[in-house]
N, C-alpha and C. Protein backbone atom coordinates (compact mmCIF):
# COMPACT_ATOMS: atom_id res chain seq x y z
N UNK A 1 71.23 -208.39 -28.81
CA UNK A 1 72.51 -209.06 -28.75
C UNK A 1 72.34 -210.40 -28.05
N UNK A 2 72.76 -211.32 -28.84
CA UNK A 2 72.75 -213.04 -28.05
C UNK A 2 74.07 -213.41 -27.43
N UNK A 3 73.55 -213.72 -26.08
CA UNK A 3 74.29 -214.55 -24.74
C UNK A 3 75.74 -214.64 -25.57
N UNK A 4 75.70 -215.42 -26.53
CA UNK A 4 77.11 -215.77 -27.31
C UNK A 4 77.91 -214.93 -27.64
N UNK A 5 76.92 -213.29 -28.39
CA UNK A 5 77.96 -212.09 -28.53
C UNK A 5 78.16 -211.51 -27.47
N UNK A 6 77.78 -211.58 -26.42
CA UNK A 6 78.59 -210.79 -24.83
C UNK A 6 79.56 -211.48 -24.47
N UNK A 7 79.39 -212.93 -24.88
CA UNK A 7 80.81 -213.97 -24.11
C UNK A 7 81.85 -213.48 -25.03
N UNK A 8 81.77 -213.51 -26.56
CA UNK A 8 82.80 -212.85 -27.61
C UNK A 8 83.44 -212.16 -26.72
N UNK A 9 82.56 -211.15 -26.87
CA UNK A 9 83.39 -209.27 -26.54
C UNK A 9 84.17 -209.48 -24.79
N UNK A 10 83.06 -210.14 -24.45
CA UNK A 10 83.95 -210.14 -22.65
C UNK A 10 85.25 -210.95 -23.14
N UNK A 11 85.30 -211.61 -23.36
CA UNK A 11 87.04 -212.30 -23.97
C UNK A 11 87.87 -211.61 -24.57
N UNK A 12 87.46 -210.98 -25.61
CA UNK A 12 88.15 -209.84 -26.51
C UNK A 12 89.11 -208.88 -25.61
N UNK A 13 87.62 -208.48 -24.76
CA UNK A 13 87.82 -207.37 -23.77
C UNK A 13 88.97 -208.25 -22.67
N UNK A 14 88.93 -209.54 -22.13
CA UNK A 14 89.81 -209.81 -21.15
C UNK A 14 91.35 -209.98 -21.68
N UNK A 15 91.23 -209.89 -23.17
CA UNK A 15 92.52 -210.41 -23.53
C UNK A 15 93.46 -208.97 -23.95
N UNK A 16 92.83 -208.06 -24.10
CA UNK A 16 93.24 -206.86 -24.10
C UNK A 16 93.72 -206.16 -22.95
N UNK A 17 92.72 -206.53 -22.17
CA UNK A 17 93.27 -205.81 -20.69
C UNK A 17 94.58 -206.47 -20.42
N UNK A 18 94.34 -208.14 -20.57
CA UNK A 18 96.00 -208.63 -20.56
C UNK A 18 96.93 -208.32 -21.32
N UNK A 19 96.60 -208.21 -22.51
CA UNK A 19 98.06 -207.07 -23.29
C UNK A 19 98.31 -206.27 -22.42
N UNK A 20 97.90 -204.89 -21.84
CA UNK A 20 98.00 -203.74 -21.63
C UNK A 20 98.56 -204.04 -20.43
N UNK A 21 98.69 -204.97 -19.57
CA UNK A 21 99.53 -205.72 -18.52
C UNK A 21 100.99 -205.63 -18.77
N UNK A 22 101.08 -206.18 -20.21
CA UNK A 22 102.55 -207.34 -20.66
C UNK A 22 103.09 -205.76 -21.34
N UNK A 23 102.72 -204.64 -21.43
CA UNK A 23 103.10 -203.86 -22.02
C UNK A 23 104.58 -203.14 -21.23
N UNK A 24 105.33 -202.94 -22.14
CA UNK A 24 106.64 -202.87 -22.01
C UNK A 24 106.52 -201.33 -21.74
N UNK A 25 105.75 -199.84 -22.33
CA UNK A 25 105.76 -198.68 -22.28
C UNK A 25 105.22 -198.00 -20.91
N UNK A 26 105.05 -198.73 -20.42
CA UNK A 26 104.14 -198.46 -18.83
C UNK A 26 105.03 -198.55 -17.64
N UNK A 27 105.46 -198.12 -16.85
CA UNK A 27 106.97 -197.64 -16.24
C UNK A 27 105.85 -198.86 -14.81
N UNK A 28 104.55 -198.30 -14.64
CA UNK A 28 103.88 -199.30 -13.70
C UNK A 28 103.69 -200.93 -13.65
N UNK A 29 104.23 -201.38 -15.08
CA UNK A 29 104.13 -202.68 -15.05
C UNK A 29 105.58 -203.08 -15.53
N UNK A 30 106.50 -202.79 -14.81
CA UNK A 30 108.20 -203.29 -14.51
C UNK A 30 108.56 -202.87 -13.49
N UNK A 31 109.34 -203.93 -12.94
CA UNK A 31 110.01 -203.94 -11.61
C UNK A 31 111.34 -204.36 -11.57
N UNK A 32 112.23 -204.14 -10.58
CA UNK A 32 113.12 -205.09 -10.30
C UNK A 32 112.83 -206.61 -10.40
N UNK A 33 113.85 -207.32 -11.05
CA UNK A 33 113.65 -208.95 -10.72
C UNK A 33 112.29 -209.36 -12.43
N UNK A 34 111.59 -209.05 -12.74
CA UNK A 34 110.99 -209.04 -13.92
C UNK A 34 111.90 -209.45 -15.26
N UNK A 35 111.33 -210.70 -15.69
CA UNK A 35 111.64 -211.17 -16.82
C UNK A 35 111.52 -210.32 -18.07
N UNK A 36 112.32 -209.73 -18.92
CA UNK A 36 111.96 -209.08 -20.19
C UNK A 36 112.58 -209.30 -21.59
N UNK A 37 112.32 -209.28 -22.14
CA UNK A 37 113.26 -208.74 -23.46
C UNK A 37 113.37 -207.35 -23.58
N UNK A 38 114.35 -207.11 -24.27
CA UNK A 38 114.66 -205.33 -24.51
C UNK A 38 115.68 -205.39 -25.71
N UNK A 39 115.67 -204.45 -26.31
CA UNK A 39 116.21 -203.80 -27.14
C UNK A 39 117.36 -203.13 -27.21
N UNK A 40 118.75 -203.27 -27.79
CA UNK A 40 119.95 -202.60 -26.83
C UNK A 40 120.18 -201.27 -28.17
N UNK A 41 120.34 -200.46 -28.05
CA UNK A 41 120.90 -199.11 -28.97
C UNK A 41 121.21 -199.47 -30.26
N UNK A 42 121.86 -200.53 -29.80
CA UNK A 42 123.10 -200.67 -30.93
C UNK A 42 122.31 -202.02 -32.00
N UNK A 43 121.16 -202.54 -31.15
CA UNK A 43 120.02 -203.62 -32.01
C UNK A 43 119.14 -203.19 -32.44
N UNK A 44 118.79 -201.47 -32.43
CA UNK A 44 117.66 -200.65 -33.11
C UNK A 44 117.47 -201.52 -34.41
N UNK A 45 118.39 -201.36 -35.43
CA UNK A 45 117.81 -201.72 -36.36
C UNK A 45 117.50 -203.07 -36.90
N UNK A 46 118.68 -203.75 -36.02
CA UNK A 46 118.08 -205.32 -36.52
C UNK A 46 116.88 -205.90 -35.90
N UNK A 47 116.58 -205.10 -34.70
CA UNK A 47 115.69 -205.33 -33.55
C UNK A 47 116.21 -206.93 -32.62
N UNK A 48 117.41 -207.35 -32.91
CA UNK A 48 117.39 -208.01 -32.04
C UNK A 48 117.52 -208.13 -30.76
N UNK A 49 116.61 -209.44 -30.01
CA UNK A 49 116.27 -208.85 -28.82
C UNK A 49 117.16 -209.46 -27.41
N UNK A 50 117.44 -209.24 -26.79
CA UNK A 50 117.73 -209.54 -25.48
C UNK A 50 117.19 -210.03 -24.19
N UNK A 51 117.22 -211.02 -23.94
CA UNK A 51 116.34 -211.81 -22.80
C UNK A 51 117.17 -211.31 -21.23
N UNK A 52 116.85 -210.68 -20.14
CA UNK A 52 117.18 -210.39 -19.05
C UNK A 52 116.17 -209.98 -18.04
N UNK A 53 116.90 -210.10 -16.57
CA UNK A 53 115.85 -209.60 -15.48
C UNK A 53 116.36 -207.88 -15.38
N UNK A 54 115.06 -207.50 -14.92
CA UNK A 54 115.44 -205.99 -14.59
C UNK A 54 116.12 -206.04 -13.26
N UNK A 55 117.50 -205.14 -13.38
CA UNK A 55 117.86 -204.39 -12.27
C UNK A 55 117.25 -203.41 -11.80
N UNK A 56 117.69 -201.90 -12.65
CA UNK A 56 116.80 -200.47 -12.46
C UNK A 56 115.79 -200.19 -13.20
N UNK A 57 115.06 -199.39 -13.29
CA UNK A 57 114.18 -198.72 -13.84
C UNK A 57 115.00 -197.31 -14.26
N UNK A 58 115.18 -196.58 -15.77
CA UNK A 58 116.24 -196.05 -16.20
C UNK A 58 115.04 -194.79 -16.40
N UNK A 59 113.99 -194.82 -17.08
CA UNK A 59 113.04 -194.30 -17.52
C UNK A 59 112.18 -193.35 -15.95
N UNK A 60 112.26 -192.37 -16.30
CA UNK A 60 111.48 -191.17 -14.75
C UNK A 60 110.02 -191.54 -15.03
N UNK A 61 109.41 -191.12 -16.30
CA UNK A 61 108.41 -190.92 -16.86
C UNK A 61 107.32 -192.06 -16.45
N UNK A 62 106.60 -191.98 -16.35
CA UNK A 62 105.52 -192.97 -16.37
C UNK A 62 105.36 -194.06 -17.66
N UNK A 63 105.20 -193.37 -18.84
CA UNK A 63 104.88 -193.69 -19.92
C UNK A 63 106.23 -193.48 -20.60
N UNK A 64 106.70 -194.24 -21.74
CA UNK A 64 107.70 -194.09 -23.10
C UNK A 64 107.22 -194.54 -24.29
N UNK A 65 106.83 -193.95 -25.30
CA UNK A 65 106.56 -194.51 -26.33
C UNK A 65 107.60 -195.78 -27.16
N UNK A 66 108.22 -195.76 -26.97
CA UNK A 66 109.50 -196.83 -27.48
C UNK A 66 109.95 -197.88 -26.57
N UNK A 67 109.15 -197.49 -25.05
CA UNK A 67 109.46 -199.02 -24.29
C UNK A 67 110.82 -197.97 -22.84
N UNK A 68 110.10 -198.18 -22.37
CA UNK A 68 110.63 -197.71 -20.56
C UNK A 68 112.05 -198.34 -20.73
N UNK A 69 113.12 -197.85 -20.58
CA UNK A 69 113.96 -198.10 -20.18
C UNK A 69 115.21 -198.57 -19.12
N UNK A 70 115.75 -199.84 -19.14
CA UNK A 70 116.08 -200.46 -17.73
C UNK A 70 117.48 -200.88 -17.68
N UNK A 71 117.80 -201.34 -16.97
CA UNK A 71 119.46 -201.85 -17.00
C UNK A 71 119.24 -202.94 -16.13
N UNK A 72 119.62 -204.44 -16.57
CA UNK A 72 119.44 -205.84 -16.18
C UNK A 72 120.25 -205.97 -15.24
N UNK A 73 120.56 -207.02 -14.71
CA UNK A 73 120.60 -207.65 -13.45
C UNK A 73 122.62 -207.58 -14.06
N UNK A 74 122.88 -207.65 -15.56
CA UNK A 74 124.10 -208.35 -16.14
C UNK A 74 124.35 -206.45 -16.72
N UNK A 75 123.74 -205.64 -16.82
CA UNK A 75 124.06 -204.25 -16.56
C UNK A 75 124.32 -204.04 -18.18
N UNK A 76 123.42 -204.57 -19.24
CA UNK A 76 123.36 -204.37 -20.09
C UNK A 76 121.89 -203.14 -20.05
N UNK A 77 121.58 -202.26 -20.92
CA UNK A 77 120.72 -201.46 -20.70
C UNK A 77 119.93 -200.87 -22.17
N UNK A 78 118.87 -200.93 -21.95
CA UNK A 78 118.32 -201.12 -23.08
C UNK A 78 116.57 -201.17 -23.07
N UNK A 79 115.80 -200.76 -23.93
CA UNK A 79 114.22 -200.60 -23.98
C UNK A 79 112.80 -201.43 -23.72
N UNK A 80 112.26 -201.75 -22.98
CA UNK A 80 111.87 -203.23 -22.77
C UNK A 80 110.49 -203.17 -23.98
N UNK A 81 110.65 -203.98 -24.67
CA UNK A 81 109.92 -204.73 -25.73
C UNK A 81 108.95 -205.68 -25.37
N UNK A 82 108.90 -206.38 -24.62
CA UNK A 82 108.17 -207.75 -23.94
C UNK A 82 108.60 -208.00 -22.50
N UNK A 83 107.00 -208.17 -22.18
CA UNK A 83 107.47 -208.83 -20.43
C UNK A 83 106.79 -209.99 -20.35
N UNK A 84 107.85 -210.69 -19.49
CA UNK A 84 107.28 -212.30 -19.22
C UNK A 84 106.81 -212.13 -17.72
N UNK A 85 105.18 -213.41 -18.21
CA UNK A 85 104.58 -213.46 -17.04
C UNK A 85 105.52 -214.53 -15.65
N UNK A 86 105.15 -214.50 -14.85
CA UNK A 86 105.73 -214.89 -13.93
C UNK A 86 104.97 -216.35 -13.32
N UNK A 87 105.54 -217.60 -13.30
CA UNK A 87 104.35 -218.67 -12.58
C UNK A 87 104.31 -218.56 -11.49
């Protein structure tokens, strides 16, 4: 394997680990105050999304397959889909 294919895969590999960061199903990577989009019940099917900060954490579980569930700062409540990084 050449110098060039380890730099590949180590990138591959760093950019994955950063997905698995931004991941919305992981009850460990949302907090209070956290930028997200989410999903409200009633936007299942159009999927449209909703931009808010988390209030609660709605979800017990560690893990949700459909996205941990939260209720925003504006007490709308709904599945988080995307999390924004923070500068």
């Amino acid at each position: 394997m050449k110098a060039s294919d380890v730099k590949v895969i180590a990138c591959i590999l760093i950019d994955l680990y950063i997905f698995a960061l931004m991941d919305g199903k992981t009850r460990s990577n949302i907090y209070p105050g956290l930028e997200v989009d989410i999903i409200l019940k009633k936007d299942q099917r159009s999927g449209e999304r909703t931009r808010g900060f988390v209030k609660d954490l709605l979800t017990k579980a560690p893990f949700h397959h459909r996205g941990i569930k939260v209720r925003l700062e504006d007490g709308q409540i709904g599945r988080v889909i995307e999390i924004f990084e923070e500068d």
